[in-house]
N, C-alpha and C. Protein backbone atom coordinates (compact mmCIF):
# COMPACT_ATOMS: atom_id res chain seq x y z
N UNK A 1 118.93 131.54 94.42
CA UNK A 1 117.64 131.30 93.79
C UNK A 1 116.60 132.15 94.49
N UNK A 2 115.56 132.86 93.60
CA UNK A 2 114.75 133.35 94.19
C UNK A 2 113.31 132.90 93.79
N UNK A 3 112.86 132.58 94.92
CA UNK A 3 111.34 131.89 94.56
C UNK A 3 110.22 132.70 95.02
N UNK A 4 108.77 133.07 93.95
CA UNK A 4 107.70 133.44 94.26
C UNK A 4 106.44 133.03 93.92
N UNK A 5 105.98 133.53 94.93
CA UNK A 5 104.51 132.46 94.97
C UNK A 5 103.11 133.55 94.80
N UNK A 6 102.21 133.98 94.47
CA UNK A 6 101.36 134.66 93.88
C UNK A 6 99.36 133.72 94.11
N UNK A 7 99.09 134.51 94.20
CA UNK A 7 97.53 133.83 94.08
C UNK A 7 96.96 134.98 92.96
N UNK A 8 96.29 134.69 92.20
CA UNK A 8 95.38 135.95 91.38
C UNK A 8 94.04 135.27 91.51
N UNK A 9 93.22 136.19 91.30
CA UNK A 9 91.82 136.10 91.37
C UNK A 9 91.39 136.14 90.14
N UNK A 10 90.28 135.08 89.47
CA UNK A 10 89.90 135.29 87.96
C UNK A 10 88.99 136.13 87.76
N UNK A 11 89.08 136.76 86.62
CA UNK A 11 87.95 137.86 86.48
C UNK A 11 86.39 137.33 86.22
N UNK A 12 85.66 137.82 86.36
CA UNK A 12 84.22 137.26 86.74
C UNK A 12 83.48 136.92 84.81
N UNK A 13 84.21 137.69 84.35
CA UNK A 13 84.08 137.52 82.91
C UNK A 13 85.07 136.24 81.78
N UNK A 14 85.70 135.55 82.59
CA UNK A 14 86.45 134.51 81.96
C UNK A 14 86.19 133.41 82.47
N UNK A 15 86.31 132.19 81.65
CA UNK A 15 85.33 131.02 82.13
C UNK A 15 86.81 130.51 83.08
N UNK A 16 87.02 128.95 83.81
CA UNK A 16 87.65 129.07 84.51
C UNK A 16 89.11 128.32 83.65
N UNK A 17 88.25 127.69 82.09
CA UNK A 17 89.00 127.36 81.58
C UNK A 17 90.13 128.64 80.42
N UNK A 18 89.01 129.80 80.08
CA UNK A 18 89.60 130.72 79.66
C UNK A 18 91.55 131.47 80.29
N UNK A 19 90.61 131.36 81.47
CA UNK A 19 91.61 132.04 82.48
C UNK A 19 93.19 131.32 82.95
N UNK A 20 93.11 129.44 82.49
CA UNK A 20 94.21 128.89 82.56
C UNK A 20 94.68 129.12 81.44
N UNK A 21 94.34 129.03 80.27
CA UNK A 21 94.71 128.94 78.87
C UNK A 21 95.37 130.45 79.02
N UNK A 22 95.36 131.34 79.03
CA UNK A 22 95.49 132.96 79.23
C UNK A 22 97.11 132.54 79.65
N UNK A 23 96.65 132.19 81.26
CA UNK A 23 97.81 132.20 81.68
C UNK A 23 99.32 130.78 81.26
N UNK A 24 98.43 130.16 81.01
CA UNK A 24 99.71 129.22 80.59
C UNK A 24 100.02 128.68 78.56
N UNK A 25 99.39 129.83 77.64
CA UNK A 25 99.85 129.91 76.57
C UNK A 25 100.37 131.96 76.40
N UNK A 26 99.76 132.66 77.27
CA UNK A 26 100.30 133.94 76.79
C UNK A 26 100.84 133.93 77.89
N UNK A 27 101.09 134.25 79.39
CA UNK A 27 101.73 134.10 80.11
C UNK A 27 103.36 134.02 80.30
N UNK A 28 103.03 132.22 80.37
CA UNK A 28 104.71 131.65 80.21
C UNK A 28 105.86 131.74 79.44
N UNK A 29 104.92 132.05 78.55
CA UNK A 29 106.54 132.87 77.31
C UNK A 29 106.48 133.56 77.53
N UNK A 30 106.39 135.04 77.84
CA UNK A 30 106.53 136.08 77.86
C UNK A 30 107.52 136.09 78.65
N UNK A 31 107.24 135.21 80.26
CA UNK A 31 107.79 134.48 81.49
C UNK A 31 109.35 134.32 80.89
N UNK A 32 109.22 133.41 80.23
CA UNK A 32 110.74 132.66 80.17
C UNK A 32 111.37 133.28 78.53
N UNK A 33 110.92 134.37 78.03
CA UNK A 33 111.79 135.71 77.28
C UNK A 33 112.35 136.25 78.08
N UNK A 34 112.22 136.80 79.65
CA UNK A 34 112.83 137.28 80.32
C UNK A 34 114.80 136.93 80.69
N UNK A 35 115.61 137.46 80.51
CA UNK A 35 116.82 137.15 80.76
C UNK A 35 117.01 136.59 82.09
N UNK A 36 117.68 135.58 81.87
CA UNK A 36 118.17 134.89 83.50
C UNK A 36 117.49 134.18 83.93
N UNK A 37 115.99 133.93 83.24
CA UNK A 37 114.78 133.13 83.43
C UNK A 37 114.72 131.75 82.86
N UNK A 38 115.53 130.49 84.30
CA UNK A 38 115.41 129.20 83.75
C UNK A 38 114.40 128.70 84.47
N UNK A 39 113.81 128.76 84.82
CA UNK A 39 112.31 127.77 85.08
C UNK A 39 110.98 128.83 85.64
N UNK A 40 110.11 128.20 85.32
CA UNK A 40 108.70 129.02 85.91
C UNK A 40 107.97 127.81 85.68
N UNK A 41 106.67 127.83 86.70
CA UNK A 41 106.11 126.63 87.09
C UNK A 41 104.34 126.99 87.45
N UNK A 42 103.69 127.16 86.91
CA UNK A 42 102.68 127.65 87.23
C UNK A 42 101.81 126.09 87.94
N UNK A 43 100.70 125.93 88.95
CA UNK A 43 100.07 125.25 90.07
C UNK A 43 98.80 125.91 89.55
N UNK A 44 97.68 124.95 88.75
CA UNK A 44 96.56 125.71 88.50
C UNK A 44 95.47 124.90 89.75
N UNK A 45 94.03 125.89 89.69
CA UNK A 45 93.22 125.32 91.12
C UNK A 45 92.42 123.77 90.66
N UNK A 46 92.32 123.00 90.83
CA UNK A 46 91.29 122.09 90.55
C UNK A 46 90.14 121.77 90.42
N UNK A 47 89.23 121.86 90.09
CA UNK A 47 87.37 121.51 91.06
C UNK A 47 86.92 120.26 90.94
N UNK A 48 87.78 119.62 92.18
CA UNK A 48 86.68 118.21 92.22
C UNK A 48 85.90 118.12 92.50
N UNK A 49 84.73 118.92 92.85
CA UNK A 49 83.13 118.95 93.15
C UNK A 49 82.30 119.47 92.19
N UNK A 50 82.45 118.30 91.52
CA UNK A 50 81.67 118.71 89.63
C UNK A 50 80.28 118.02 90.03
């Protein structure tokens, strides 16, 4: 098994909700089209200081 872990930075032009949606509706499929690709797991940031 090979596991990786990644941080990205959001672009200053996408709201913070833009930037999850991005990544976890265009993203993850693209993700798991890949051959040999049984799981991917994306960890989004939280803001509890609303």
């Amino acid at each position: 098994m090979i596991k990786r872990m990644g941080l990205f930075q959001r672009r200053q032009d996408l709201t913070q909700t833009q930037f999850g949606a991005y990544w976890g509706k265009k993203h993850s499929p693209l993700m798991m089209r890949m051959p040999k690709f049984l799981h991917y797991t994306q960890n989004h940031r939280l803001d509890l200081a609303q």
